[in-house]
PDB file of N, CA and C in Angstrom:
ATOM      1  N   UNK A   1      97.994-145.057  87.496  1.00  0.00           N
ATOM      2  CA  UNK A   1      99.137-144.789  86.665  1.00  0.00           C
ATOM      3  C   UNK A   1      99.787-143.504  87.163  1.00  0.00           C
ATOM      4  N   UNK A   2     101.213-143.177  87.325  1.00  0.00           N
ATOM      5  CA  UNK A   2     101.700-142.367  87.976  1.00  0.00           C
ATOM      6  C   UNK A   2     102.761-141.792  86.650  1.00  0.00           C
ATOM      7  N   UNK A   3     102.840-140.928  86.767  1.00  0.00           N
ATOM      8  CA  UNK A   3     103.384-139.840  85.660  1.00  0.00           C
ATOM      9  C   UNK A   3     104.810-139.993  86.128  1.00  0.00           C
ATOM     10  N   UNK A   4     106.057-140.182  85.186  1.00  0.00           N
ATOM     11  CA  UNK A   4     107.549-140.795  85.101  1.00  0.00           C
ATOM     12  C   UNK A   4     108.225-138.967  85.882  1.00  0.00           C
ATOM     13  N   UNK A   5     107.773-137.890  85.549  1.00  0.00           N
ATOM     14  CA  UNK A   5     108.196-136.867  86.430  1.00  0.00           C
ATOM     15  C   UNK A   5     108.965-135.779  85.006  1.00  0.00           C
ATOM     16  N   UNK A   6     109.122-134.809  85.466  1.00  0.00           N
ATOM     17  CA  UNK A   6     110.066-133.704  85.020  1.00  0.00           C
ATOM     18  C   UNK A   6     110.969-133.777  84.699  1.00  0.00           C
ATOM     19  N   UNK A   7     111.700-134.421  85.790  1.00  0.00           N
ATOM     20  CA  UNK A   7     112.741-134.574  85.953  1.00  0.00           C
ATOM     21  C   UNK A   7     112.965-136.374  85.863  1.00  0.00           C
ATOM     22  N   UNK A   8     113.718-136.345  84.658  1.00  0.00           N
ATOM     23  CA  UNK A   8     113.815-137.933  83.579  1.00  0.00           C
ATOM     24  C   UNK A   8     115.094-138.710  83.749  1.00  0.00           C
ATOM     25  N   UNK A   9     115.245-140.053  83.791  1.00  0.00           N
ATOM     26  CA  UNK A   9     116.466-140.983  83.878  1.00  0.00           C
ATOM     27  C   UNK A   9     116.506-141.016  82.542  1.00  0.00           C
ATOM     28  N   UNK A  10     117.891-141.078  82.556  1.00  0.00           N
ATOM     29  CA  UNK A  10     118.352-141.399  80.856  1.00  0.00           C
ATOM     30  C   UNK A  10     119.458-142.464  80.833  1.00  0.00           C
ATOM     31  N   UNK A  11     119.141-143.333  80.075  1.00  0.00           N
ATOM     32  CA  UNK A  11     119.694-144.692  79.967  1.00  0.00           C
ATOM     33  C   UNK A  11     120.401-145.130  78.780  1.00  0.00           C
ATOM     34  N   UNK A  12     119.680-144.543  77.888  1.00  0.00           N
ATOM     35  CA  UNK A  12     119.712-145.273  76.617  1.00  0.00           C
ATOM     36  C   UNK A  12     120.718-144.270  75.298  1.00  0.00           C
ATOM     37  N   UNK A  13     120.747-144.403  74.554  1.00  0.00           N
ATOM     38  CA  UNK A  13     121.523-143.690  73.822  1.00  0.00           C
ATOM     39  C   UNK A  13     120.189-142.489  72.920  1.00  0.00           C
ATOM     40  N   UNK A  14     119.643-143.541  72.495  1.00  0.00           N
ATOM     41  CA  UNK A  14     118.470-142.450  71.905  1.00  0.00           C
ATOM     42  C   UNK A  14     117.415-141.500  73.149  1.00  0.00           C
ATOM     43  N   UNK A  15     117.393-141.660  74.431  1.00  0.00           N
ATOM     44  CA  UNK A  15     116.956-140.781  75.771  1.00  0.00           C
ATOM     45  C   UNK A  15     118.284-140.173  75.773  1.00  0.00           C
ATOM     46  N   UNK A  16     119.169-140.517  76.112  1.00  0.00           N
ATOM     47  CA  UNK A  16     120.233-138.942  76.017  1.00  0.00           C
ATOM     48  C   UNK A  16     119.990-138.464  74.230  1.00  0.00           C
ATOM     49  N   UNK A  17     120.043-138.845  73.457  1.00  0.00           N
ATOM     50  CA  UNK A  17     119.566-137.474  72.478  1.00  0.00           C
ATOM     51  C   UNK A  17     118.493-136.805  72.096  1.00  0.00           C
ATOM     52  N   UNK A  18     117.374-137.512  72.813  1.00  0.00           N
ATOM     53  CA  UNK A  18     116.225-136.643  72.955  1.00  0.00           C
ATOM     54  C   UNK A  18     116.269-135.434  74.164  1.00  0.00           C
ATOM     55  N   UNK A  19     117.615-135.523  74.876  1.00  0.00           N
ATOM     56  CA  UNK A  19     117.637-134.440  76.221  1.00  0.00           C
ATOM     57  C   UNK A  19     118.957-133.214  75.266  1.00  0.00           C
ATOM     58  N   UNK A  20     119.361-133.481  74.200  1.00  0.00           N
ATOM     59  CA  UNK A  20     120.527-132.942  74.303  1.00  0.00           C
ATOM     60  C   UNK A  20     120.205-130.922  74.081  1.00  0.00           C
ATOM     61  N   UNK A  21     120.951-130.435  73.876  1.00  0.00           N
ATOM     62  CA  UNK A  21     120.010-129.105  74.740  1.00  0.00           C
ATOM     63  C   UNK A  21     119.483-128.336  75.751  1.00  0.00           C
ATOM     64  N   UNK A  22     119.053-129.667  76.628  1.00  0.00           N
ATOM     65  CA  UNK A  22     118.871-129.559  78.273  1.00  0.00           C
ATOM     66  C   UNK A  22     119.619-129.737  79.075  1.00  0.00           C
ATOM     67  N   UNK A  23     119.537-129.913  80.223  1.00  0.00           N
ATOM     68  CA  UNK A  23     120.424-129.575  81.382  1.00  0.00           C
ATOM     69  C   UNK A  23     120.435-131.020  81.911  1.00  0.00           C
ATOM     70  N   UNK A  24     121.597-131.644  82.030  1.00  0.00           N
ATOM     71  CA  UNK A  24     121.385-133.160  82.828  1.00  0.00           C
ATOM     72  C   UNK A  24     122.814-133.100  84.248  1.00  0.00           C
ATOM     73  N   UNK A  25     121.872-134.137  85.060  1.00  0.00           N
ATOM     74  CA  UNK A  25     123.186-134.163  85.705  1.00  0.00           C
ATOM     75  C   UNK A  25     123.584-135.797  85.414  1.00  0.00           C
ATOM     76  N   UNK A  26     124.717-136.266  85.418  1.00  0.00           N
ATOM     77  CA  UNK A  26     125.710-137.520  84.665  1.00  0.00           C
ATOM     78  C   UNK A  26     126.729-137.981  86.069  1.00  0.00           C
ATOM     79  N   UNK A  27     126.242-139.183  86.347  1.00  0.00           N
ATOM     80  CA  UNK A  27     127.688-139.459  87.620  1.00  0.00           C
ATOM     81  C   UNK A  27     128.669-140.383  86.687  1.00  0.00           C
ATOM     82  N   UNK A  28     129.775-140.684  86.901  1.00  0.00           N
ATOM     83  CA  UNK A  28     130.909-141.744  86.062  1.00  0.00           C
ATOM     84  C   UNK A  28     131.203-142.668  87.327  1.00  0.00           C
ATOM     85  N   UNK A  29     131.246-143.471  86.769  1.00  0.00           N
ATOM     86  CA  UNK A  29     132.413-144.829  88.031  1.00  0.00           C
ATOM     87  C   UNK A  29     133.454-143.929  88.333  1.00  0.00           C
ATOM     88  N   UNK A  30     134.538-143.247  87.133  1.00  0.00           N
ATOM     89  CA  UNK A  30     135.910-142.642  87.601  1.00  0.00           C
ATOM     90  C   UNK A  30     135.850-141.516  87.001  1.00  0.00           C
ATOM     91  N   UNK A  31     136.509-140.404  87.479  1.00  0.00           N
ATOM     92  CA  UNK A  31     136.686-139.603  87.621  1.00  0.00           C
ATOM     93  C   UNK A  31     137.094-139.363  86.179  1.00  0.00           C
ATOM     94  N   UNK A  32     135.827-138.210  85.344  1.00  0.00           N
ATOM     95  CA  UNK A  32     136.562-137.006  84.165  1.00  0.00           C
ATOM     96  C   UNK A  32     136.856-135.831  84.424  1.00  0.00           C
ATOM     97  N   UNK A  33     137.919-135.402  83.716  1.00  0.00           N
ATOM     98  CA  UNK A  33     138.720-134.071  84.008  1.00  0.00           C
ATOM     99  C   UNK A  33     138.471-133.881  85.696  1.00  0.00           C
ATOM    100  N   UNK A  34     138.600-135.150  86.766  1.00  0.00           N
ATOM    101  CA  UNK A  34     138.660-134.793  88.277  1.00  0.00           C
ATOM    102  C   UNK A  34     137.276-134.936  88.861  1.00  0.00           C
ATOM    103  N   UNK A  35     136.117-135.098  88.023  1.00  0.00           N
ATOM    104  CA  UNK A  35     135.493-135.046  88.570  1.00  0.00           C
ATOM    105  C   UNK A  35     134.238-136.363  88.344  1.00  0.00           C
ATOM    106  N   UNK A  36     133.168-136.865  88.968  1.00  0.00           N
ATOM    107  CA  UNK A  36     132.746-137.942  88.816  1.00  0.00           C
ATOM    108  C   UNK A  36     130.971-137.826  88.672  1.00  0.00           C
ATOM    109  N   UNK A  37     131.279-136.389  89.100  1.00  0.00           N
ATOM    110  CA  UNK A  37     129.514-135.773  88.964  1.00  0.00           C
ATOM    111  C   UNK A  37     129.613-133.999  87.588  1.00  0.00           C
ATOM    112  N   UNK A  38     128.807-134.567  86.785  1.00  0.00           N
ATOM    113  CA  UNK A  38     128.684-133.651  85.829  1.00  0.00           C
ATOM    114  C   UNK A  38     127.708-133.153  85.311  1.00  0.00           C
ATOM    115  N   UNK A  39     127.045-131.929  86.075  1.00  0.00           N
ATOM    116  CA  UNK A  39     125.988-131.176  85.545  1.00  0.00           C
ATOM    117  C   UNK A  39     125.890-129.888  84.733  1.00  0.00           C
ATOM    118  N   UNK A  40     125.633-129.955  83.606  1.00  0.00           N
ATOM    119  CA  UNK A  40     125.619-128.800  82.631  1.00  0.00           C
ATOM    120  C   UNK A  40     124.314-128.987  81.450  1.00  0.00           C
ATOM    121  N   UNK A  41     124.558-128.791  80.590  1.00  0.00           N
ATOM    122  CA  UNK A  41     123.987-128.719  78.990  1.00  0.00           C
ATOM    123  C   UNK A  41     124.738-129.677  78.243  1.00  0.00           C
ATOM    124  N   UNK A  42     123.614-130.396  77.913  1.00  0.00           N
ATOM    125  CA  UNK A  42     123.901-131.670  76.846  1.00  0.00           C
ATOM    126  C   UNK A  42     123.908-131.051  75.742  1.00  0.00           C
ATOM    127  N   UNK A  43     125.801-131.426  75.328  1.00  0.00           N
ATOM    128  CA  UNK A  43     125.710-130.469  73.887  1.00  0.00           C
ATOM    129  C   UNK A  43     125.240-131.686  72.883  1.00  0.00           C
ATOM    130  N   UNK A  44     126.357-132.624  73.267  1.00  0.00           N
ATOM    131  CA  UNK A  44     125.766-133.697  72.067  1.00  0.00           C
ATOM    132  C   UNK A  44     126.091-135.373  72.709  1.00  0.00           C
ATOM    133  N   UNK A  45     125.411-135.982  71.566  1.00  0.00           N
ATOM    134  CA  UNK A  45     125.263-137.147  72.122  1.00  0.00           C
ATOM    135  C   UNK A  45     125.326-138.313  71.311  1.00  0.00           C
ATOM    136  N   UNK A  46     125.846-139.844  71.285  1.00  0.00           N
ATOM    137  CA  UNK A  46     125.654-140.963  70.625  1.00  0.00           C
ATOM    138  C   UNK A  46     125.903-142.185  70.826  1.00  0.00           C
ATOM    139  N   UNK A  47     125.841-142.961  69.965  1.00  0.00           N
ATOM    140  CA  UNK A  47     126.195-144.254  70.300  1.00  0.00           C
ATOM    141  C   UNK A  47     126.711-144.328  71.412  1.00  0.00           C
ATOM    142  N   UNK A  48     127.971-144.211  71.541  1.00  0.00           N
ATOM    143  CA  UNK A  48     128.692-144.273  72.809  1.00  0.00           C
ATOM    144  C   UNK A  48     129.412-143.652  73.827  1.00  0.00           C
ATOM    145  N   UNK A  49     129.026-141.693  73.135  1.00  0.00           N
ATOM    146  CA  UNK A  49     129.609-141.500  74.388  1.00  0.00           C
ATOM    147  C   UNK A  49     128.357-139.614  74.301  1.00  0.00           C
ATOM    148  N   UNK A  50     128.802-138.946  75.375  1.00  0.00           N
ATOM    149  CA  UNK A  50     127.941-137.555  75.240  1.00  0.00           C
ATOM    150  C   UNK A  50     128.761-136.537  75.619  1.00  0.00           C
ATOM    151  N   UNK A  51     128.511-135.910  75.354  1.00  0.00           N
ATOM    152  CA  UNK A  51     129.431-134.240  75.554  1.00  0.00           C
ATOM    153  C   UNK A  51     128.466-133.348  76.474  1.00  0.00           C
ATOM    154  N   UNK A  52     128.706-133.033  77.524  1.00  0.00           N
ATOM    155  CA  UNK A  52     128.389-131.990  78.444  1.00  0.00           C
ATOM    156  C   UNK A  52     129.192-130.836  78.686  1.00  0.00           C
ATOM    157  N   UNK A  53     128.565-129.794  78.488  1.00  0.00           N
ATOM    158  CA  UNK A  53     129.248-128.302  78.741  1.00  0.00           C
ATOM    159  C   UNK A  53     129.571-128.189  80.416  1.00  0.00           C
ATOM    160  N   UNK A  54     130.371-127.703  80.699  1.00  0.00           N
ATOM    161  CA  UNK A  54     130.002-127.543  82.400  1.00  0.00           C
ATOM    162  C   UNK A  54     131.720-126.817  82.258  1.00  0.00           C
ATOM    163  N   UNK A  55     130.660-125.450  83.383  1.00  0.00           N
ATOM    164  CA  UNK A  55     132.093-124.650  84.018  1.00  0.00           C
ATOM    165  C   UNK A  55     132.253-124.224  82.689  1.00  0.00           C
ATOM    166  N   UNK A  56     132.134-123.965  81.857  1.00  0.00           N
ATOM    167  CA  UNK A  56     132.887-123.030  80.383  1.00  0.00           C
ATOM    168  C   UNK A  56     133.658-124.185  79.581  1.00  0.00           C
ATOM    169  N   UNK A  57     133.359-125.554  79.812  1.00  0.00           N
ATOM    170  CA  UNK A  57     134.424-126.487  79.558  1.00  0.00           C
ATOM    171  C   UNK A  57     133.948-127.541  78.769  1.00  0.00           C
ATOM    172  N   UNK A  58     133.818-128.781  78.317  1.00  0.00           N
ATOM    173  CA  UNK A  58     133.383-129.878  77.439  1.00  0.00           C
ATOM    174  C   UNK A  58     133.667-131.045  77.932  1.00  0.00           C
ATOM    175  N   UNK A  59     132.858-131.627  78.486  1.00  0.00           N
ATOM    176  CA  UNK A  59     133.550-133.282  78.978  1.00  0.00           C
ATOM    177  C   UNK A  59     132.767-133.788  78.235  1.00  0.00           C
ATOM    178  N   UNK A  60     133.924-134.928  77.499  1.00  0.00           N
ATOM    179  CA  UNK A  60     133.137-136.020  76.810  1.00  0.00           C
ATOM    180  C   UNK A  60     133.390-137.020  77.889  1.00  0.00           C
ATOM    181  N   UNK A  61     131.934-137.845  77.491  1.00  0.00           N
ATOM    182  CA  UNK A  61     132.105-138.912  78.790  1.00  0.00           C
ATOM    183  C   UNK A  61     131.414-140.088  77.665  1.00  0.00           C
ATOM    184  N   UNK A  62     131.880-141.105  78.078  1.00  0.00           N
ATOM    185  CA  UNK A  62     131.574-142.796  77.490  1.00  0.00           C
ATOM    186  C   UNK A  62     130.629-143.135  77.972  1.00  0.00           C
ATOM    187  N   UNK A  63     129.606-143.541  77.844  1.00  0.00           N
ATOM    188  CA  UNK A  63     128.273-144.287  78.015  1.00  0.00           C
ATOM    189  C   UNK A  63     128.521-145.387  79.322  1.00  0.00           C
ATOM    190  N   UNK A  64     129.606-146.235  78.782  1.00  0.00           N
ATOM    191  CA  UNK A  64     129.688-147.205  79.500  1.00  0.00           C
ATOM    192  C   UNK A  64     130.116-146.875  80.734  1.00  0.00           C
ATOM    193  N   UNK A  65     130.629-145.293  80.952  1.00  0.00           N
ATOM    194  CA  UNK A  65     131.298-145.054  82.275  1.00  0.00           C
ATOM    195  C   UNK A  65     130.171-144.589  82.966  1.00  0.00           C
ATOM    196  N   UNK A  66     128.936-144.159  82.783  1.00  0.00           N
ATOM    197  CA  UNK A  66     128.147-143.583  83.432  1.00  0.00           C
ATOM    198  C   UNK A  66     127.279-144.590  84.397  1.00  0.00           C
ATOM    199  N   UNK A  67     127.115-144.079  85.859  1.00  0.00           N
ATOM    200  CA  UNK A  67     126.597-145.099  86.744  1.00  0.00           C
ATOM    201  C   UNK A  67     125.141-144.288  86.991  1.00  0.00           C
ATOM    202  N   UNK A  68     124.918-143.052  86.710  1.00  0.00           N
ATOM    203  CA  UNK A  68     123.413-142.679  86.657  1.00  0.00           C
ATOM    204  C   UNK A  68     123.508-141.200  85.986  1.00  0.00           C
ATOM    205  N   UNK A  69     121.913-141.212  85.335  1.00  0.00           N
ATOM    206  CA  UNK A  69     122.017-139.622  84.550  1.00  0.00           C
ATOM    207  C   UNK A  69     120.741-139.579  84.193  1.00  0.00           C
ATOM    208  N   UNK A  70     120.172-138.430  84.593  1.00  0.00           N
ATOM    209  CA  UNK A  70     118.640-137.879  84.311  1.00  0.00           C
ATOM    210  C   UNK A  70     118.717-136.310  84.272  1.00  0.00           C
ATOM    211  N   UNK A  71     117.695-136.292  83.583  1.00  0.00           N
ATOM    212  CA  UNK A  71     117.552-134.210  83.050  1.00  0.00           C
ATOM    213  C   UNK A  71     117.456-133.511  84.410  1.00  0.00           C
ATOM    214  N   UNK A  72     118.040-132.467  84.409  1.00  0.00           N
ATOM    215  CA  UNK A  72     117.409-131.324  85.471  1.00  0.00           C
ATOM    216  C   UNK A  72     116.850-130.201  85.387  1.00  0.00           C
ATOM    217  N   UNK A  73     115.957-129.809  85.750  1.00  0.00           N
ATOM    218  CA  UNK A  73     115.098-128.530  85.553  1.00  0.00           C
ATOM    219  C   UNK A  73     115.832-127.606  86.763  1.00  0.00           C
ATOM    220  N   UNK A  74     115.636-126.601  85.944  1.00  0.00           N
ATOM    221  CA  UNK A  74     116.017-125.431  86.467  1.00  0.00           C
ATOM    222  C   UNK A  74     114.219-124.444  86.941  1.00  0.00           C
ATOM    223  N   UNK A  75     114.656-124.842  88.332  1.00  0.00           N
ATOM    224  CA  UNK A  75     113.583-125.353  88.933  1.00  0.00           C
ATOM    225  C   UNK A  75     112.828-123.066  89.537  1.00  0.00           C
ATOM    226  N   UNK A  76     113.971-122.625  89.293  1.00  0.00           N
ATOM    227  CA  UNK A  76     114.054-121.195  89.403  1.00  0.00           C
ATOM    228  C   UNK A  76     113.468-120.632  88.519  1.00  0.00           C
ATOM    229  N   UNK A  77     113.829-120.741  87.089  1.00  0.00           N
ATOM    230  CA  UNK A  77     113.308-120.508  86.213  1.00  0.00           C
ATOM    231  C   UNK A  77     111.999-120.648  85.900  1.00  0.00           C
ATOM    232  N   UNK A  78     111.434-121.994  86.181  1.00  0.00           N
ATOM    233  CA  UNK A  78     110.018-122.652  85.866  1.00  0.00           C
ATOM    234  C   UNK A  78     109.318-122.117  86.515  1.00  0.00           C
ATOM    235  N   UNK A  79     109.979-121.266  87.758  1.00  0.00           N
ATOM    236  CA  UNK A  79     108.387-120.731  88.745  1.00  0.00           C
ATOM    237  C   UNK A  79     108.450-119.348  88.612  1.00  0.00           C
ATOM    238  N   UNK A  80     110.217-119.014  87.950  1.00  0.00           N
ATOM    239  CA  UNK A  80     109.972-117.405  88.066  1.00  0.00           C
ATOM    240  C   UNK A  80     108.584-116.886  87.211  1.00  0.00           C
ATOM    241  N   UNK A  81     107.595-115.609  87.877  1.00  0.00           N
ATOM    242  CA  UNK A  81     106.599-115.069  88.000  1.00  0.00           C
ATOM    243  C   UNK A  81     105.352-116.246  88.352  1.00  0.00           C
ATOM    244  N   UNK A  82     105.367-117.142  89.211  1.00  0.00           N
ATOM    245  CA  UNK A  82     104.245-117.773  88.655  1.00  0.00           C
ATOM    246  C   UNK A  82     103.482-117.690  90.315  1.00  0.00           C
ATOM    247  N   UNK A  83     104.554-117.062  91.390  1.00  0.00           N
ATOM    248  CA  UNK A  83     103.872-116.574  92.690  1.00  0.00           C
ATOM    249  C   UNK A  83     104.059-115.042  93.232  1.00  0.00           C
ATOM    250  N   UNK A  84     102.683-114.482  92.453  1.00  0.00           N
ATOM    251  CA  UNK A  84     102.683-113.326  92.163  1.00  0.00           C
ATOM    252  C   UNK A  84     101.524-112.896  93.718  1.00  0.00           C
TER     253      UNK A  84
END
């Protein structure tokens, strides 16, 4: 049995609101506010669509537009002091 990882796919509506808080990165088929890759802080999340902070800014994005999205660790943080 192999452990699903740290770093999590999110698919579902209730897995994006168990991440919201954390850091995800979100791709879209088309382009929001210009852009098609969106990594920030999951402010909020539901049925059908999620709100990501990114850049000082708020993209809401539609569920149905998303072609992949899993949490990201802030991978700096997790080790700062731990190679002493």
């Amino acid at each position: 049995m192999s452990s699903p990882g740290i770093e999590r796919t999110l698919a579902t509506p209730a897995q994006f609101r168990r991440a919201v808080g954390g850091r995800v990165r979100i791709r879209t088929r088309e382009p929001v506010d210009g852009a098609r890759v969106h990594e920030g802080a999951l402010v909020e999340a539901d049925e059908r669509t999620v709100t990501v902070a990114v850049g000082g800014a708020e993209r809401r994005i539609r569920l149905d537009d998303v072609t992949s999205a899993r949490t990201v660790v802030d991978w700096e943080a997790e080790l700062k002091g731990t190679w002493r």
